[in-house]
N, C-alpha and C. Protein backbone atom coordinates (compact mmCIF):
# COMPACT_ATOMS: atom_id res chain seq x y z
N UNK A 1 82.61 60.05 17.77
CA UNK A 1 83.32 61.21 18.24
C UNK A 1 83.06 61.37 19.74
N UNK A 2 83.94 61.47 20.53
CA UNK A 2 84.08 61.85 21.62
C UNK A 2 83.16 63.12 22.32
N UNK A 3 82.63 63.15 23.44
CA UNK A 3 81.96 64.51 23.83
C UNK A 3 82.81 65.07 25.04
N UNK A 4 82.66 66.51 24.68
CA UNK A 4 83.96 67.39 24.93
C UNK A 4 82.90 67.45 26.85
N UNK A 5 83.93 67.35 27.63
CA UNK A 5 83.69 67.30 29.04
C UNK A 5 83.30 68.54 29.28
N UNK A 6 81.66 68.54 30.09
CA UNK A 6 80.87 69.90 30.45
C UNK A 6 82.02 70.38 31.48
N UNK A 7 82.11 71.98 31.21
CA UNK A 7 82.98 72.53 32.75
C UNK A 7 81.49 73.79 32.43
N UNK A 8 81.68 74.33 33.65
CA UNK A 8 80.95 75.35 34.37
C UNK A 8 81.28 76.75 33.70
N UNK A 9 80.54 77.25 32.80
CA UNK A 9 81.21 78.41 32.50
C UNK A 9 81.32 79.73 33.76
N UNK A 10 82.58 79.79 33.60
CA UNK A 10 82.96 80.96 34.78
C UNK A 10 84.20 81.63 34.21
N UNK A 11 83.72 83.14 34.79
CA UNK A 11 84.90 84.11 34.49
C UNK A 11 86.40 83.45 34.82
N UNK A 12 86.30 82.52 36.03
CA UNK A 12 87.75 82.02 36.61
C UNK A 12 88.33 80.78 35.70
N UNK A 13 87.76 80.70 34.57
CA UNK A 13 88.13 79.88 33.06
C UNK A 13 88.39 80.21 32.28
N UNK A 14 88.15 81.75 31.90
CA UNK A 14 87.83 82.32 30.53
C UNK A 14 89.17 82.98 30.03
N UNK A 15 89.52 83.09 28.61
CA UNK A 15 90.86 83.08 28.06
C UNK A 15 91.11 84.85 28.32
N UNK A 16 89.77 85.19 28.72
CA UNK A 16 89.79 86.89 29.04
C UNK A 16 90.15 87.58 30.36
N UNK A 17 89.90 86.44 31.42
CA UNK A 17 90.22 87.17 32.37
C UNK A 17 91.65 86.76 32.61
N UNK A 18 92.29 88.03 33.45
CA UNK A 18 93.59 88.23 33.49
C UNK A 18 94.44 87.75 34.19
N UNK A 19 93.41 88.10 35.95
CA UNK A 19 94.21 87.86 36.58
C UNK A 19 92.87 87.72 38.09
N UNK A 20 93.40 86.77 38.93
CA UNK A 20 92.33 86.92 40.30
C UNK A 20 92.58 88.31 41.45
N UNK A 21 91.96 88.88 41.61
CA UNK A 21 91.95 89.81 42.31
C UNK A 21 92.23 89.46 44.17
N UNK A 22 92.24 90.58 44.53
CA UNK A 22 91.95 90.24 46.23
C UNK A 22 91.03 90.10 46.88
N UNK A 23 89.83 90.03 46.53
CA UNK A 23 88.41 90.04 46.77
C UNK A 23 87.94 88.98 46.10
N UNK A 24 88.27 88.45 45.54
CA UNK A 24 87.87 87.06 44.61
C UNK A 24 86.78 87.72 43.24
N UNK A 25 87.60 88.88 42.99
CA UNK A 25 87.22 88.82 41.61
C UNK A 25 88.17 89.08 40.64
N UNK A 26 87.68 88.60 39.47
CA UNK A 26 88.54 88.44 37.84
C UNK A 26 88.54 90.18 37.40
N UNK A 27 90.03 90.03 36.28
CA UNK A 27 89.80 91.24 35.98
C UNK A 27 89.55 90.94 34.21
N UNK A 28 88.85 91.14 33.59
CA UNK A 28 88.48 90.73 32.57
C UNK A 28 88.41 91.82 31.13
N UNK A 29 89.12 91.19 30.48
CA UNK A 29 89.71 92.09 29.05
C UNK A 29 88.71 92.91 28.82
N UNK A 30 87.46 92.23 28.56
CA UNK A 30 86.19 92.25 27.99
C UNK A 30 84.77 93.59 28.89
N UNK A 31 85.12 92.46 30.12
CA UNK A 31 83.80 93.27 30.88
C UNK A 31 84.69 94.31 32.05
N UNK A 32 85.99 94.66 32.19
CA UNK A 32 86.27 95.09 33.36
C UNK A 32 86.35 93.74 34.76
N UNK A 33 86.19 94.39 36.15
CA UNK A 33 86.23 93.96 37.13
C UNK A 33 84.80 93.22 37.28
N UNK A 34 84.77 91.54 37.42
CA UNK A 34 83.49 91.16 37.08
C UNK A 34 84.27 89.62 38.29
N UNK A 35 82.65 89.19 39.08
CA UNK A 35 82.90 88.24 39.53
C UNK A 35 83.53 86.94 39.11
N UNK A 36 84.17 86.67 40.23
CA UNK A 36 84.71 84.94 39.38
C UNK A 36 83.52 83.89 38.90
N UNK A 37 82.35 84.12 39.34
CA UNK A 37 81.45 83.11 39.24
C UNK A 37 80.62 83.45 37.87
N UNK A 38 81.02 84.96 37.59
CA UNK A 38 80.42 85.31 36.37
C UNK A 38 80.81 84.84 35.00
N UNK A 39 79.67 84.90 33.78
CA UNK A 39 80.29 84.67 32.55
C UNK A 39 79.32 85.29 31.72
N UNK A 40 80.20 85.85 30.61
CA UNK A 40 79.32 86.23 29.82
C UNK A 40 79.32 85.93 28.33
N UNK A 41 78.62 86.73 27.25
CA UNK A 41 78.23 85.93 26.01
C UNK A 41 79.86 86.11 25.35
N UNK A 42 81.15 86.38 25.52
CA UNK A 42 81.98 86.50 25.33
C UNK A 42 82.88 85.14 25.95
N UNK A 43 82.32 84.63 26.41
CA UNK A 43 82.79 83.44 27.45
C UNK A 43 83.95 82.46 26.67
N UNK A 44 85.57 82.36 26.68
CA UNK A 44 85.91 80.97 25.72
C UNK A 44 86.78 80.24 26.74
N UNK A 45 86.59 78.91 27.37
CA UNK A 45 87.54 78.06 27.80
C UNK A 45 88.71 77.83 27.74
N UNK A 46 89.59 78.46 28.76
CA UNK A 46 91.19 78.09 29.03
C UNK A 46 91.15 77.52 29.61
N UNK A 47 92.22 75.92 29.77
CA UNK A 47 92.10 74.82 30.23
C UNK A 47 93.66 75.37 31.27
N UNK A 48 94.42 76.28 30.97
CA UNK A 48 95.32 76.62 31.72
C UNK A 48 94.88 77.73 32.72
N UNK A 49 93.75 78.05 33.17
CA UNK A 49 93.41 78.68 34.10
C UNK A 49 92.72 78.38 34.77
N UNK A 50 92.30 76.54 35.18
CA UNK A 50 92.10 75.90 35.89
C UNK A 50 93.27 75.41 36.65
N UNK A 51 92.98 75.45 37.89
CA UNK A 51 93.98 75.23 39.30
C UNK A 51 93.58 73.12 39.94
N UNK A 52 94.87 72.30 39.68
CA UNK A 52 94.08 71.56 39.70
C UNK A 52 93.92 71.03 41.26
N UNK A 53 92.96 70.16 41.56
CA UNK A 53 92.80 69.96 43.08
C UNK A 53 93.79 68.50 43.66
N UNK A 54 93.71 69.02 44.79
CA UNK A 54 94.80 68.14 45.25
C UNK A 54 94.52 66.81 45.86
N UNK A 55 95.18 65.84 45.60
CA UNK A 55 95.23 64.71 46.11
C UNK A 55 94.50 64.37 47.88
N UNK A 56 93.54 63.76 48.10
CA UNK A 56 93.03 63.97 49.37
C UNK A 56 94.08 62.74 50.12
N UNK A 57 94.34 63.14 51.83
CA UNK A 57 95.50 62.34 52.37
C UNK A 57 94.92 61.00 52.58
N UNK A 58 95.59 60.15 52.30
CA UNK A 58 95.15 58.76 52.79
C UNK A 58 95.39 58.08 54.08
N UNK A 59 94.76 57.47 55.24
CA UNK A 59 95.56 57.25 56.44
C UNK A 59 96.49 56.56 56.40
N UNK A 60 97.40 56.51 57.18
CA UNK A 60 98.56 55.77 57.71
C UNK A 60 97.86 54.45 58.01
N UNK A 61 98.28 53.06 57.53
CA UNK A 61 98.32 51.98 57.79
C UNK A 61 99.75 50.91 58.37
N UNK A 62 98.92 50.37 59.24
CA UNK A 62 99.91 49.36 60.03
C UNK A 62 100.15 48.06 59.58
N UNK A 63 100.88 47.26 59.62
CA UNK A 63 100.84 46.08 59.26
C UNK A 63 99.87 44.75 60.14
N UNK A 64 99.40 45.22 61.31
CA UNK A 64 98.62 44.63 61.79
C UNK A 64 96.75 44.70 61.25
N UNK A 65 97.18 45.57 60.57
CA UNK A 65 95.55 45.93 59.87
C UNK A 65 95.48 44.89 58.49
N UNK A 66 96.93 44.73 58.19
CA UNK A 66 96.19 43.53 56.70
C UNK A 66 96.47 41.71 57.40
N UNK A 67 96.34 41.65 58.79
CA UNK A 67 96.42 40.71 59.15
C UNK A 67 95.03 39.84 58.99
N UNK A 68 94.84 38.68 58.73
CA UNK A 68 93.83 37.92 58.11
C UNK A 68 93.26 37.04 59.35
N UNK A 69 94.41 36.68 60.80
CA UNK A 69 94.01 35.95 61.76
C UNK A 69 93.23 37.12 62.92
């Protein structure tokens, strides 16, 4: 059986919080207005309230760079 990939428990995961605030905090069904970094014994993983990260840019290459002479 497969092992389920560790994520970080945080309010900014949890199927409870609602919504991100303007201050960078969650508003949460459960506890009220509670940090994003927080979690508590109520804690359950939404995989749709992860934001995913973006592709880092790769440089521009020339054709004189895959030259071998």
């Amino acid at each position: 059986m497969a092992k389920k990939a560790e994520t970080e428990k945080r309010c900014q995961y949890c199927a409870y919080a609602q919504k991100e605030l303007y201050d960078g905090n969650m508003l949460c069904s459960r506890r009220g207005v509670v940090s994003a970094g927080y979690h508590c014994s109520k804690y359950r993983y939404d995989a749709t309230m992860r934001r995913p990260v973006g592709q880092p840019q790769l440089p521009q290459m020339e054709a004189e760079d895959f030259d071998l002479e």
